[in-house]
Protein backbone atom coordinates (compact mmCIF):
# COMPACT_ATOMS: atom_id res chain seq x y z
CA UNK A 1 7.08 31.68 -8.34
CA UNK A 2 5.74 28.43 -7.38
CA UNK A 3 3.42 26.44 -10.31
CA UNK A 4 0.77 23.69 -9.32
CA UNK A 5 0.76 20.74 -11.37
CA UNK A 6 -2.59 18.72 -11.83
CA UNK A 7 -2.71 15.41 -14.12
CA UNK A 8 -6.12 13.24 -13.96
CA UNK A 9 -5.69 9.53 -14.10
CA UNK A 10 -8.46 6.72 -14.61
CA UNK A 11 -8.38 4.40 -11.90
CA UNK A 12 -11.05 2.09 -11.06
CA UNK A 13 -12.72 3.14 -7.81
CA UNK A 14 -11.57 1.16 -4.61
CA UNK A 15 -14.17 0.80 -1.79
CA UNK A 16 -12.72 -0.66 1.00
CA UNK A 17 -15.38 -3.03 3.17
CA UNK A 18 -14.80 -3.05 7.11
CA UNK A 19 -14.46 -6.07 9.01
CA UNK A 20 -17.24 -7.74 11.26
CA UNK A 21 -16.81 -7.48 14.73
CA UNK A 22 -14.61 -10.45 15.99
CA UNK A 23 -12.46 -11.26 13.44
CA UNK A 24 -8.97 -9.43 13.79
CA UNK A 25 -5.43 -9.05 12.52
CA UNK A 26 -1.71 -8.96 13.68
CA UNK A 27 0.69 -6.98 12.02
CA UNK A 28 4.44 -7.43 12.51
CA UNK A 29 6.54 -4.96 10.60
CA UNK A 30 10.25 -4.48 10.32
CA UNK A 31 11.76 -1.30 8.94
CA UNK A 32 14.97 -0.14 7.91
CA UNK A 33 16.82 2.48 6.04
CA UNK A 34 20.59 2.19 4.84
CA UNK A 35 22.57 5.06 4.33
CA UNK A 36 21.01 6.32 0.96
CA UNK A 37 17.66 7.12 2.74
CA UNK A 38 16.58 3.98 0.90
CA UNK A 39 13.59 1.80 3.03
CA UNK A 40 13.19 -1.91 3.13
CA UNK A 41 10.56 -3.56 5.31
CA UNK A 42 9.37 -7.04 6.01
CA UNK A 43 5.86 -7.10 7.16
CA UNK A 44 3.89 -10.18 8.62
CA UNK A 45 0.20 -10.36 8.57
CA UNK A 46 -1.88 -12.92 10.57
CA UNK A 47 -5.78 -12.47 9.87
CA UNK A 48 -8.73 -14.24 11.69
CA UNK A 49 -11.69 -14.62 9.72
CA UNK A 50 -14.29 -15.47 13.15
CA UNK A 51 -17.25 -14.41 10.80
CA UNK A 52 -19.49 -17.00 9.20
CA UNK A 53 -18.83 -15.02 5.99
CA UNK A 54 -16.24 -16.91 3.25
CA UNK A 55 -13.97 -14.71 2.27
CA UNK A 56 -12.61 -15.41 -1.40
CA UNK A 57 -9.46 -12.34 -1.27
CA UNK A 58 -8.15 -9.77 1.09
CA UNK A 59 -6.83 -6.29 -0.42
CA UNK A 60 -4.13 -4.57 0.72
CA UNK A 61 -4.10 -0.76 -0.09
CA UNK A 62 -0.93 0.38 -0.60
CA UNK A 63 -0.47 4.28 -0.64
CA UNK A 64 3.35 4.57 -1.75
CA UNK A 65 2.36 3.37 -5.46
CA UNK A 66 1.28 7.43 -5.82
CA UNK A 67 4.80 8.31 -5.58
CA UNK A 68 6.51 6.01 -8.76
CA UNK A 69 7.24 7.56 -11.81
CA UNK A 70 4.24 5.99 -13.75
CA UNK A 71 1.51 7.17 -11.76
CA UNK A 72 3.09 10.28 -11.01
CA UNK A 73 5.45 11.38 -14.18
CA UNK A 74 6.03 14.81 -12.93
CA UNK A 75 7.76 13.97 -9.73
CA UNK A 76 11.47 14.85 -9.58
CA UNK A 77 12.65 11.53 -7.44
CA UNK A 78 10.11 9.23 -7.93
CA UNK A 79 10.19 6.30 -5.70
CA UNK A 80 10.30 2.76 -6.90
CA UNK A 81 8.90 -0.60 -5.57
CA UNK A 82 9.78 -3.68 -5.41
CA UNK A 83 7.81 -7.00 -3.80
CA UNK A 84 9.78 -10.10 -3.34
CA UNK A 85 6.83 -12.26 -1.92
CA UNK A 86 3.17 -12.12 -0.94
C-alpha cells in the first residue's frame, strides 16, 4: 500500500522578474558523474545588462535544494550540495 507524505514549509515567496528585450546571457556548463552516480558541474555565466536599468543583484533559482535532507526530512537518499565559488 503506497502512503503520501505532505509537510508544509514557510518560505518566503520568490517572484522571478523577466529580462528586457536586448540584454542576454551565455551559459557554459560542464557535467559529470563518477561511478557512484554522484554529479559535479562547473557552470559559467556571462550576462549583458543592454537595458538602461541598474541592476543591484541577479538570482539564481536553484531547484535541487528541494531534494536535501533539511528541506525535505522524509526523503530516503537525500541529496547534498556543495558550492565552491560564486
Amino acid at each position: 500500500m503506497e502512503s503520501t507524505v505532505t509537510k508544509k514549509v514557510s518560505r518566503e515567496e520568490f517572484i522571478s522578474k523577466g529580462v528586457n528585450p536586448g540584454n542576454s546571457s551565455d551559459y557554459d556548463i560542464k557535467l559529470t558523474m563518477d561511478t557512484n552516480g554522484n554529479f559535479q558541474f562547473e557552470l559559467t555565466c556571462l550576462i549583458k545588462n543592454l537595458s538602461t536599468d541598474d541592476w543591484e543583484q541577479l538570482t539564481f533559482y536553484f531547484i535541487p535544494n528541494i531534494f536535501t535532507k533539511s528541506v525535505s526530512p522524509e526523503l530516503e537518499n537525500p541529496s547534498t550540495v556543495n558550492f565552491h565559488n560564486i
